[in-house]
Protein backbone atom coordinates (compact mmCIF):
# COMPACT_ATOMS: atom_id res chain seq x y z
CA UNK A 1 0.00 0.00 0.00
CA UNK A 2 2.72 2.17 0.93
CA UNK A 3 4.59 1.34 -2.23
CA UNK A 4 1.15 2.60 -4.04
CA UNK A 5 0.61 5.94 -1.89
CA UNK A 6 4.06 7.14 -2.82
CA UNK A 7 4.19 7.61 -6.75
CA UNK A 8 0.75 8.82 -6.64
CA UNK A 9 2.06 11.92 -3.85
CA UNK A 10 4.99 12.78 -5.89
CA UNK A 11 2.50 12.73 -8.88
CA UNK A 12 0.47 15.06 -7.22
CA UNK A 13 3.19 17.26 -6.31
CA UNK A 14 4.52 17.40 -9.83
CA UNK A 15 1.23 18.33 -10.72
CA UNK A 16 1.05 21.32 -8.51
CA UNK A 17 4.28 22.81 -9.13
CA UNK A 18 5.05 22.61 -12.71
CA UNK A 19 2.99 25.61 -13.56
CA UNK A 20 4.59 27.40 -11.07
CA UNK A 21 8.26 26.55 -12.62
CA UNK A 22 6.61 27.54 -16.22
CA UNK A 23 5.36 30.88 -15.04
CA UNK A 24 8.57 31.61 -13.07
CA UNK A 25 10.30 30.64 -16.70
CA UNK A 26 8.74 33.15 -18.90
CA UNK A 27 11.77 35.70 -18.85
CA UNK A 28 10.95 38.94 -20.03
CA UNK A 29 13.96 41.81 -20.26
CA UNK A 30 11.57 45.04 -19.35
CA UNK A 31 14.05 47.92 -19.68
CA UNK A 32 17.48 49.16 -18.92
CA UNK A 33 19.78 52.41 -18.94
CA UNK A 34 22.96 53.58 -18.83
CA UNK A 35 24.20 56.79 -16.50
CA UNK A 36 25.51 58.13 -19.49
CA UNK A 37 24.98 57.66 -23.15
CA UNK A 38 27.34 60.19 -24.81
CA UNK A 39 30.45 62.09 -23.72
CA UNK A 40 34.35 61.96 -24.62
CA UNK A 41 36.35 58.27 -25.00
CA UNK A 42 37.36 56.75 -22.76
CA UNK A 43 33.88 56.45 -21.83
CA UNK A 44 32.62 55.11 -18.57
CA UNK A 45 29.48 54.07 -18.12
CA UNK A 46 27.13 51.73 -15.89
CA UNK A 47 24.23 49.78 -17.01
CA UNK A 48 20.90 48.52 -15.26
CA UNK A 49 18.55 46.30 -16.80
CA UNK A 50 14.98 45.18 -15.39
CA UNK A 51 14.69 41.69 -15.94
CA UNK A 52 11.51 39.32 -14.84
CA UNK A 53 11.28 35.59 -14.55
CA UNK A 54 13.47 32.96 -13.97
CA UNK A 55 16.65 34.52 -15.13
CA UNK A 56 19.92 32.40 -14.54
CA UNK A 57 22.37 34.38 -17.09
CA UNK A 58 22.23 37.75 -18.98
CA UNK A 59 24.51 39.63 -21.52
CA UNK A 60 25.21 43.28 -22.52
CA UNK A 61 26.19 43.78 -26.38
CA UNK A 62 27.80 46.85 -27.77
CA UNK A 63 27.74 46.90 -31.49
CA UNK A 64 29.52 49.56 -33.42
CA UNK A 65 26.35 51.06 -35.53
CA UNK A 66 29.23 51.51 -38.87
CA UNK A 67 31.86 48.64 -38.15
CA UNK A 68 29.37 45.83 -36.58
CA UNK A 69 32.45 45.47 -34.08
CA UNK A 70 31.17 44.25 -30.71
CA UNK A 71 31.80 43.51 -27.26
CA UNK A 72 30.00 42.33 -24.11
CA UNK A 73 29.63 41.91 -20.36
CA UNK A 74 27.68 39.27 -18.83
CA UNK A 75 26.45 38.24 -15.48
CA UNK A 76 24.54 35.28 -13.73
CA UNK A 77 22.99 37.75 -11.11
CA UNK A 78 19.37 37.65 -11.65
CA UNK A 79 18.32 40.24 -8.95
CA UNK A 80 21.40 42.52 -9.76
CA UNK A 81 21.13 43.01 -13.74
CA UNK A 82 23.97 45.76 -14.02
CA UNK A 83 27.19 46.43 -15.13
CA UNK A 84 30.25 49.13 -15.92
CA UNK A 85 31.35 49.02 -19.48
CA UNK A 86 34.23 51.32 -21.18
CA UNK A 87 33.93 53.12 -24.70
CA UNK A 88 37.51 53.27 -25.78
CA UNK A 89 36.96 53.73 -29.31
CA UNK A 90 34.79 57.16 -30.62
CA UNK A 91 31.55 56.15 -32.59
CA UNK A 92 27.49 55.16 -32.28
CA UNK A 93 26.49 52.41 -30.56
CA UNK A 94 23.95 49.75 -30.49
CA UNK A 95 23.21 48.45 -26.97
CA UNK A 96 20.88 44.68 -26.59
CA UNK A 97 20.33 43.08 -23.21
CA UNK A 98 19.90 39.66 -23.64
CA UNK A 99 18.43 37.69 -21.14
CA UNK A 100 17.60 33.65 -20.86
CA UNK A 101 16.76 30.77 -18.09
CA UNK A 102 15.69 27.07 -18.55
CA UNK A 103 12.75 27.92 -20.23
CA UNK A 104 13.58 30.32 -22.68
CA UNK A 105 14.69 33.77 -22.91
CA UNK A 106 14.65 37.75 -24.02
CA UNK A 107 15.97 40.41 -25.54
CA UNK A 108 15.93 44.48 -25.67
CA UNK A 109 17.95 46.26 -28.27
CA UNK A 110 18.24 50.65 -28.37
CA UNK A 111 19.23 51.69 -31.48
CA UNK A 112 22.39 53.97 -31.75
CA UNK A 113 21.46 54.36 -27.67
CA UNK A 114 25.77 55.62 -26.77
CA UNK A 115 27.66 57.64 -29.14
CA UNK A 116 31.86 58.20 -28.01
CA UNK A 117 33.31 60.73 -29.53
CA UNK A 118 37.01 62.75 -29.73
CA UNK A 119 35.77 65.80 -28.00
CA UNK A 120 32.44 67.74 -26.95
CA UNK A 121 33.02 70.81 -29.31
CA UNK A 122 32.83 70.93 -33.27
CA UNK A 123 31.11 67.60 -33.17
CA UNK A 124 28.25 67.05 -35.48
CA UNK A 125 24.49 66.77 -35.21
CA UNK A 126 22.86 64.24 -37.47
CA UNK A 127 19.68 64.92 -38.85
CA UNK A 128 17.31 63.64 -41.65
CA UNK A 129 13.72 63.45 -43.53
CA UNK A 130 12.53 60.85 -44.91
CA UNK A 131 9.18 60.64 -47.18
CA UNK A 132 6.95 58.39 -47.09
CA UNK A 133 7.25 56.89 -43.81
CA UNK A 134 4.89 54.59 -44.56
CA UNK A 135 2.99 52.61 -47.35
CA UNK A 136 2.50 49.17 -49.14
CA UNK A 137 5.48 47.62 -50.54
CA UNK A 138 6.95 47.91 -52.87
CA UNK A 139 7.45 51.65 -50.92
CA UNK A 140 10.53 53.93 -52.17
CA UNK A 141 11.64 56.04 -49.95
CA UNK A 142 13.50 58.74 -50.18
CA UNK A 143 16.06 60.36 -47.34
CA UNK A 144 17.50 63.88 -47.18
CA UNK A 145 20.01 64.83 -45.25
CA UNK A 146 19.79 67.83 -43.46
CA UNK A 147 22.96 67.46 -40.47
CA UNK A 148 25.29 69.80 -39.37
CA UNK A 149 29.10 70.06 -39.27
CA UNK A 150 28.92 66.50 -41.04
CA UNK A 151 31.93 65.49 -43.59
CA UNK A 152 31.09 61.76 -43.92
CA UNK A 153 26.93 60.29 -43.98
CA UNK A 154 26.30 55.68 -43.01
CA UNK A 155 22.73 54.76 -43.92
CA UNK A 156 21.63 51.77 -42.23
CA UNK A 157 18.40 51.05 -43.57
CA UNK A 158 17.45 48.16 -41.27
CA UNK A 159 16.86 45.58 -43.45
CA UNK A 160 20.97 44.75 -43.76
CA UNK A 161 21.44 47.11 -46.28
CA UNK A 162 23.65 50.37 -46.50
CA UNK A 163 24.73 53.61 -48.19
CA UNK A 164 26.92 56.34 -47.94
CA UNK A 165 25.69 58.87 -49.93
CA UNK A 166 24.04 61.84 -48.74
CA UNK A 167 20.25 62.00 -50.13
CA UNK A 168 19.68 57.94 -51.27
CA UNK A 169 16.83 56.78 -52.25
CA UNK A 170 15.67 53.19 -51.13
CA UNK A 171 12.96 50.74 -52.06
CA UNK A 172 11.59 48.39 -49.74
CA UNK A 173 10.15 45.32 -51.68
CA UNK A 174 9.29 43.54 -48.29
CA UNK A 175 6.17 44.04 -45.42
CA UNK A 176 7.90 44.78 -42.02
CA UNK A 177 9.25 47.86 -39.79
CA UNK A 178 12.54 49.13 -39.75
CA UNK A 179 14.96 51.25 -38.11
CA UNK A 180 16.76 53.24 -40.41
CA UNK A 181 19.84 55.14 -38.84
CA UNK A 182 21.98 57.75 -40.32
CA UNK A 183 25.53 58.29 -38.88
CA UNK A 184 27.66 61.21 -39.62
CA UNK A 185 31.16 62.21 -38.60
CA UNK A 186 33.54 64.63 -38.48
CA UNK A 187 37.24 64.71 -37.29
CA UNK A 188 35.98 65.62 -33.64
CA UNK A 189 32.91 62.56 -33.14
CA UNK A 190 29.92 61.30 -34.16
CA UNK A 191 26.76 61.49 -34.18
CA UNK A 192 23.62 59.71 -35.01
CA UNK A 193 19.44 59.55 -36.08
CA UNK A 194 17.01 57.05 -36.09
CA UNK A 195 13.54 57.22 -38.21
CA UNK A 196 10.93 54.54 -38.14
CA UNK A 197 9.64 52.97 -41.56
CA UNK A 198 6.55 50.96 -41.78
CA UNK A 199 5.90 48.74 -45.07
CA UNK A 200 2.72 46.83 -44.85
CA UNK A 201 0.03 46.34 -47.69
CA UNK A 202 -3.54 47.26 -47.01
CA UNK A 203 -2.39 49.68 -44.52
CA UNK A 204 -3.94 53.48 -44.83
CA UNK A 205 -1.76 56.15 -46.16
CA UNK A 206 -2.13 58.71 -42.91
CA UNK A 207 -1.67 62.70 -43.99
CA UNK A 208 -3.78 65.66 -43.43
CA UNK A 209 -3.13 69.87 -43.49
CA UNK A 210 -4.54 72.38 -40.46
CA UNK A 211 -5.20 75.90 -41.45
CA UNK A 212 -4.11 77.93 -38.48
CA UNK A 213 -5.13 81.39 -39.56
CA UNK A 214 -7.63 81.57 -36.79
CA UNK A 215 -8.00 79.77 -33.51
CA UNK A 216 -10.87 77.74 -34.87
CA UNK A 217 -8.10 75.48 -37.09
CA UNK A 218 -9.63 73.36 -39.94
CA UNK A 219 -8.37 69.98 -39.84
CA UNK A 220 -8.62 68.06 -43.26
CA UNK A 221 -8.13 65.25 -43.70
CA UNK A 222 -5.51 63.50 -46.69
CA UNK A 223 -5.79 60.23 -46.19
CA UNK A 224 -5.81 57.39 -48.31
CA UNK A 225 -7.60 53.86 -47.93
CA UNK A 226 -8.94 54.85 -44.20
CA UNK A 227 -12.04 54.41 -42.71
CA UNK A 228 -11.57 55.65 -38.90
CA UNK A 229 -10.31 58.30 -37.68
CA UNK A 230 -9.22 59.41 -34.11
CA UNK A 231 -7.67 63.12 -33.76
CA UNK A 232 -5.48 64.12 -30.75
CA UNK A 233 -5.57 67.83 -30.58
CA UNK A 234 -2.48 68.22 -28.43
CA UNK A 235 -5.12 70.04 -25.25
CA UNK A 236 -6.51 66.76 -24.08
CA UNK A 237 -9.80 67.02 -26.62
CA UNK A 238 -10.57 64.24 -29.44
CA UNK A 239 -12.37 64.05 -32.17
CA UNK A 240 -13.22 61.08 -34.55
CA UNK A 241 -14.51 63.25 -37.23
CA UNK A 242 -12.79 62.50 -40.66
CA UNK A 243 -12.20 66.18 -40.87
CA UNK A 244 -12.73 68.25 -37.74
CA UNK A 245 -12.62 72.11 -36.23
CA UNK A 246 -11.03 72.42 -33.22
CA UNK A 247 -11.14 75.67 -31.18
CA UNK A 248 -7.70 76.23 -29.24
CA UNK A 249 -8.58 79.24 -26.62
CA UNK A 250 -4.54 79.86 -25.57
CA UNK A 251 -1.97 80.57 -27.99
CA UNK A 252 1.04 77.60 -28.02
CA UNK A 253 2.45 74.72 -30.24
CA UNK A 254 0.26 71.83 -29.92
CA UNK A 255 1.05 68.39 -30.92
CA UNK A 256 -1.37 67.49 -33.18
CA UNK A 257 -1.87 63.42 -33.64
CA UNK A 258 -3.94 61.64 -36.63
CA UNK A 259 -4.41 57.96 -36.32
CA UNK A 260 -6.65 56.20 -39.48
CA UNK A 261 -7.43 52.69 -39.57
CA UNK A 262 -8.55 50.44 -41.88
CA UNK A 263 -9.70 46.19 -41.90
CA UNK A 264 -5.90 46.08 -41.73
CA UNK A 265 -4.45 48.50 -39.27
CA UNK A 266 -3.67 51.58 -38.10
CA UNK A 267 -1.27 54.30 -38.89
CA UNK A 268 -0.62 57.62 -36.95
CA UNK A 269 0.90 61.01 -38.41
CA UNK A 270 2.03 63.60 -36.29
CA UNK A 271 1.92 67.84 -36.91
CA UNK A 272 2.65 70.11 -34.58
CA UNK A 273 0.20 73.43 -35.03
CA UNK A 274 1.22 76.40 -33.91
CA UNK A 275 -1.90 79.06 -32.95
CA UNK A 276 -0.69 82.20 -32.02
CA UNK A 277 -2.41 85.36 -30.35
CA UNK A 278 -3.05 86.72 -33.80
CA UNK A 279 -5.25 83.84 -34.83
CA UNK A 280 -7.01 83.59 -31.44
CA UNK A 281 -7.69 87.81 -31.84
CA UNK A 282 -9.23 87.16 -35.70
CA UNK A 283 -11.67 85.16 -34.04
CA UNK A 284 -12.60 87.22 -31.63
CA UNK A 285 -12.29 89.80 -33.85
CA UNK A 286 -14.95 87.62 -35.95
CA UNK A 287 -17.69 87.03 -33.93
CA UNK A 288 -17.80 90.42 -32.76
CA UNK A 289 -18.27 91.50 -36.81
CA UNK A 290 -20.73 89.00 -37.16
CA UNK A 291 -22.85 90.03 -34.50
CA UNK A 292 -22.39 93.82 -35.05
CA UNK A 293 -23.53 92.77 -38.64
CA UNK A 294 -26.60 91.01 -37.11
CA UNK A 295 -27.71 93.81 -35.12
CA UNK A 296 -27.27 96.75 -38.53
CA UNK A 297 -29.46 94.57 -40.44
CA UNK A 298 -32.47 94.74 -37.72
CA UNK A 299 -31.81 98.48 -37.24
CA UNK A 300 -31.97 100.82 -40.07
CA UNK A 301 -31.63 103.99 -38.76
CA UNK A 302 -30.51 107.26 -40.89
CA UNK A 303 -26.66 107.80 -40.43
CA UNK A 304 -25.64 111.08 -38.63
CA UNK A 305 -22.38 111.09 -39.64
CA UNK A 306 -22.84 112.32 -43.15
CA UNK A 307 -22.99 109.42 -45.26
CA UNK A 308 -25.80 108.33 -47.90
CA UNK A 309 -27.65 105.23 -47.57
CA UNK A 310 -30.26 103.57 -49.94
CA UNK A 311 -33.24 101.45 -48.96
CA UNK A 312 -36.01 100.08 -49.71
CA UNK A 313 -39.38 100.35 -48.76
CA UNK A 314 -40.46 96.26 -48.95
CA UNK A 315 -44.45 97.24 -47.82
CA UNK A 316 -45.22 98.89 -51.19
CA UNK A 317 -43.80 99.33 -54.10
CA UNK A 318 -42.14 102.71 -53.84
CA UNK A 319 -38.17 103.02 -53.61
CA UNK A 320 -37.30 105.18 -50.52
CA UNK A 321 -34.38 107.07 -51.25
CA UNK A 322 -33.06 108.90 -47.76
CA UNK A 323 -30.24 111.03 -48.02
CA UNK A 324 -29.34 112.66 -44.74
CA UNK A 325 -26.49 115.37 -43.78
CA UNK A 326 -25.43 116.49 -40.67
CA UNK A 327 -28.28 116.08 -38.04
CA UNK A 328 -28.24 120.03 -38.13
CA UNK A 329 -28.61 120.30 -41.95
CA UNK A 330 -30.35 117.14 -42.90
CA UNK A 331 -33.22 116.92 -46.16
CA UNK A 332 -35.15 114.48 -47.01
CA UNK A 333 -36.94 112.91 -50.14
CA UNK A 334 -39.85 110.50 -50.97
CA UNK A 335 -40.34 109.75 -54.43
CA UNK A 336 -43.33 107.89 -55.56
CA UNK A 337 -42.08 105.38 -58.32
CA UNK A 338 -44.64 102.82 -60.05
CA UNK A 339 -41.92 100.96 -61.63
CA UNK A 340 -39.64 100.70 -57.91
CA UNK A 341 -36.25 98.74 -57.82
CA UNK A 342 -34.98 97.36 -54.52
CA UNK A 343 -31.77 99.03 -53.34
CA UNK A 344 -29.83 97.46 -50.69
CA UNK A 345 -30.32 98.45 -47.20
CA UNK A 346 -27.58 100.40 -46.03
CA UNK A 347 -25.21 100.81 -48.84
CA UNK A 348 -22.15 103.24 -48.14
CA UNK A 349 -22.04 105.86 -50.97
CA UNK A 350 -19.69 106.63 -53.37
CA UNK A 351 -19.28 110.34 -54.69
CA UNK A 352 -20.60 109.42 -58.13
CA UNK A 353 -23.74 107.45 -55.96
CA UNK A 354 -24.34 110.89 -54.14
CA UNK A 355 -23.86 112.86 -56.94
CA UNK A 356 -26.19 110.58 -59.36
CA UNK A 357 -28.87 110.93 -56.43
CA UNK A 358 -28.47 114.29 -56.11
CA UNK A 359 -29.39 115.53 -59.65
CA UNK A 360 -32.16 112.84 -59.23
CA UNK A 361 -33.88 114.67 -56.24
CA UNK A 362 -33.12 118.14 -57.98
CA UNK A 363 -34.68 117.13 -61.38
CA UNK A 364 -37.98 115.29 -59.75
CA UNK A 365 -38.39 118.76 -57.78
CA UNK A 366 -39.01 120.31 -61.06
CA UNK A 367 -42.27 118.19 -61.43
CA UNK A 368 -44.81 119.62 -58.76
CA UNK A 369 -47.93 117.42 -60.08
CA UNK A 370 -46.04 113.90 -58.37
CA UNK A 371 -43.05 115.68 -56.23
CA UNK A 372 -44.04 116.50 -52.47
CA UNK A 373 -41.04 118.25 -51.30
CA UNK A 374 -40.75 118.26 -46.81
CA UNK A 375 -38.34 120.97 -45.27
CA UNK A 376 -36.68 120.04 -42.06
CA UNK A 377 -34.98 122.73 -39.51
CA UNK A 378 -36.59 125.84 -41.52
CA UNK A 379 -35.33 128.02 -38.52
CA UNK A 380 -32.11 127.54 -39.67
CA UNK A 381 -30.18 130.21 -41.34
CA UNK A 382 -27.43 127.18 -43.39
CA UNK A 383 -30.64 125.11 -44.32
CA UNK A 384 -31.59 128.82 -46.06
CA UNK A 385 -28.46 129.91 -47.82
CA UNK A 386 -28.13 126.46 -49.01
CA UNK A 387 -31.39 125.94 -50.80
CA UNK A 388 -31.64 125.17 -54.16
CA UNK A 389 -33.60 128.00 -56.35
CA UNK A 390 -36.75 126.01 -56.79
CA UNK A 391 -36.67 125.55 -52.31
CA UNK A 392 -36.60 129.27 -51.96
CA UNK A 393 -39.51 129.80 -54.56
CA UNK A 394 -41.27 127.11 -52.27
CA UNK A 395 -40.13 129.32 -48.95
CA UNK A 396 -41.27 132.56 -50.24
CA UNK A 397 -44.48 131.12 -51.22
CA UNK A 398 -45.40 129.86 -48.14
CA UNK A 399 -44.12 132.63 -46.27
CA UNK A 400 -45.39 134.96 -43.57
CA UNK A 401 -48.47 137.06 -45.72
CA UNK A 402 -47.34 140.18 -44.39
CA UNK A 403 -46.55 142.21 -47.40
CA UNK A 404 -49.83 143.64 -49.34
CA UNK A 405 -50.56 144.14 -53.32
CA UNK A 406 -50.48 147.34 -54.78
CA UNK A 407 -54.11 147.30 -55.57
CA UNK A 408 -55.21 147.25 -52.54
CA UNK A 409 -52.91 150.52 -51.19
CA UNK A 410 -54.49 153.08 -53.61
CA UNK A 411 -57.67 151.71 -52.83
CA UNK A 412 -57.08 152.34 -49.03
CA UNK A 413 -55.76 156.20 -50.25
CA UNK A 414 -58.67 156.95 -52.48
CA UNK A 415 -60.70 156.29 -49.01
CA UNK A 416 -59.27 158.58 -47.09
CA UNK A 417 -58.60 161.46 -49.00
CA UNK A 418 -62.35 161.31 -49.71
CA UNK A 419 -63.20 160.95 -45.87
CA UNK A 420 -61.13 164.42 -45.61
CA UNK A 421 -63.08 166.30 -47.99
CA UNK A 422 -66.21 165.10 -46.38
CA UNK A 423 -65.11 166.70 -42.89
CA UNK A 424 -64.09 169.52 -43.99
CA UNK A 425 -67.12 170.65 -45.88
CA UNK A 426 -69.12 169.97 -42.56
């Protein structure tokens, strides 16, 4: 019995703790860093890597990023992943951590992560475009250069392949990601760029403008072969509009982020947008127009300040024509038109506008049988000396009544002369 009981315990505690070992075994190399990743050879630095799992060695590779020279330091320390490593030789540096147990193991690689160089003045500063970033293969992409203080130029454009001129061009006839690098040198150091290129068919082709002229910006969107989108303003707000307005209400630079997806992905482009004070005040500057605008064109009142304006009267079918001074010398005219043509309401004048109306008014005077003519501020010796002749025959008609005919004095004479005689023959 005994002899029974045993196998089947151990079986049972096999059974229990096998899992455990597996879980334990799944090594996974998290992150590490280095106190310093660029300065003058010889080059001391110290390396910490975060390592999880059942971890029983580890390794730290230095490759050259332009000779593929390497060397290493390795360790068996599973809670103490670190170590010191010298740079003797100038030049860019790709760093891995590799990390493995009985069960399998991991690795972390940082593209051109140290760069050595001669000295810390004169040295270059490696820079680069490259267009497209992404697209179905075959893609061809081309790089230009745009570094400083640079004599020599190493493409690596991840796929195993290099060049040394300045602006290549490369195709990439296979789906995957790479890490293209650019090194350039000088006679004091190095220095070094990475840029991320993404060939997969079926993926969308992500681009898309902003017009910044105003804070409101227009988003549009240039995409090709999405059908989502998802817009990161750079201010916390979203959209997933294919071609949202976003309102920014401080100037700054914002980070603007377009992701599109399709059945087969997503791609993300990124454009920083700069709104300044400027645009922000133009749409202030906006909405205070259009609502000034809204409130003239439910208030048509005569000007004041000496301009003409033109309306029309919409209840009948006359054309009111008002044209208006100075408050203090101010005239105006209704003409009675069967055949009436809408003018715009509150049109600013030009001289020949104010001149054409002018002789208008002046010639319909002439016609008393369908001209009523009204005279504001009569009192008013300017409104007098600037009459026209035809407004002073119209004043002098309708003046006073104090002056008599003629007629009527010799008739009054006669009268009295004959009441004289008449007394004195009494």
């Amino acid at each position: 019995m005994k002899k029974i009981l045993l196998p089947m315990v151990l079986l049972v505690l096999v059974t229990l703790l096998v899992p455990t070992t597996l879980a334990e075994g799944n090594v996974q190399v998290n992150d590490f860093s280095s106190n310093i990743t660029n300065g003058t050879v010889i080059l001391n630095t110290r390396f910490t890597g975060d390592v999880t799992g059942n971890v029983t060695d580890w390794k730290f590779v230095f490759e050259n990023v332009v000779t593929e020279n390497t060397t290493y330091s390795k360790g068996n320390d599973s809670e103490n992943v670190t170590t010191g490593h010298y740079f003797k030789k100038p030049g860019v540096y790709n760093v891995t951590l590799v990390a493995w147990g009985p069960e399998g193991n991991n690795s972390l690689t940082k593209v051109a992560y140290v760069t050595a160089n001669m000295g810390n003045s004169s040295t270059p500063t490696a820079d680069f475009t490259a267009s497209p970033t992404y697209g179905s293969a075959p893609l061809n992409v081309s790089f230009t250069d745009n570094s400083t203080n640079a004599t020599s130029w190493y493409w690596k454009f991840g796929d195993g392949n290099i060049s040394t001129e300045r602006n290549p061009t490369y195709n990439y006839s296979a789906d995957g990601d790479y890490t293209v690098i650019l090194a350039v040198n000088n006679s004091n150091g190095w220095s070094a760029k990475t840029q991320e290129i993404s060939v997969h068919n079926g993926l969308p082709i992500v681009d898309f403008s902003a017009d910044n002229s105003s804070g409101s910006v227009q988003f549009t969107d240039l995409s090709q072969n999405a059908t989502e989108w998802v817009w990161d303003f750079g201010d916390g707000d979203t959209s997933e509009d294919e071609s949202p307005t976003h309102t920014y209400s401080t100037a700054g630079n914002y980070t603007v982020t377009l992701t599109a997806s399709n059945e087969v992905g997503s791609l993300s482009k990124v454009h920083v947008v700069n709104v300044t004070e400027e645009a922000i005040a133009n749409d202030d500057s906006s909405s205070s127009s259009s609502s000034s605008s809204s409130s003239s064109h439910h208030h048509h009142s005569s000007s004041s300040s000496g301009g003409v304006g033109l309306s029309s009267n919409t209840s009948t079918s006359n054309t009111v024509i008002h044209m208006s001074g100075t408050e203090s010398e101010s005239t105006g005219v209704d003409q009675n038109n069967s055949t009436a043509t809408n003018v715009s309401d509150n049109l600013s004048a030009s001289p020949e506008l104010q001149s054409n109306v002018t002789e208008a008014v002046n010639e319909t005077q002439s016609e008393p049988e369908t001209q009523g003519f009204e005279q504001e501020n009569e009192s008013t010796e300017a409104n007098t000396d600037e009459q026209t002749p035809e407004q002073a025959q119209n004043s002098n008609a309708s003046g006073t009544g104090n002056e008599k005919s003629p007629g009527f004095e010799m008739i009054y004479g006669v009268i009295g002369l004959l009441g004289v005689a008449l007394y004195r023959r009494r």
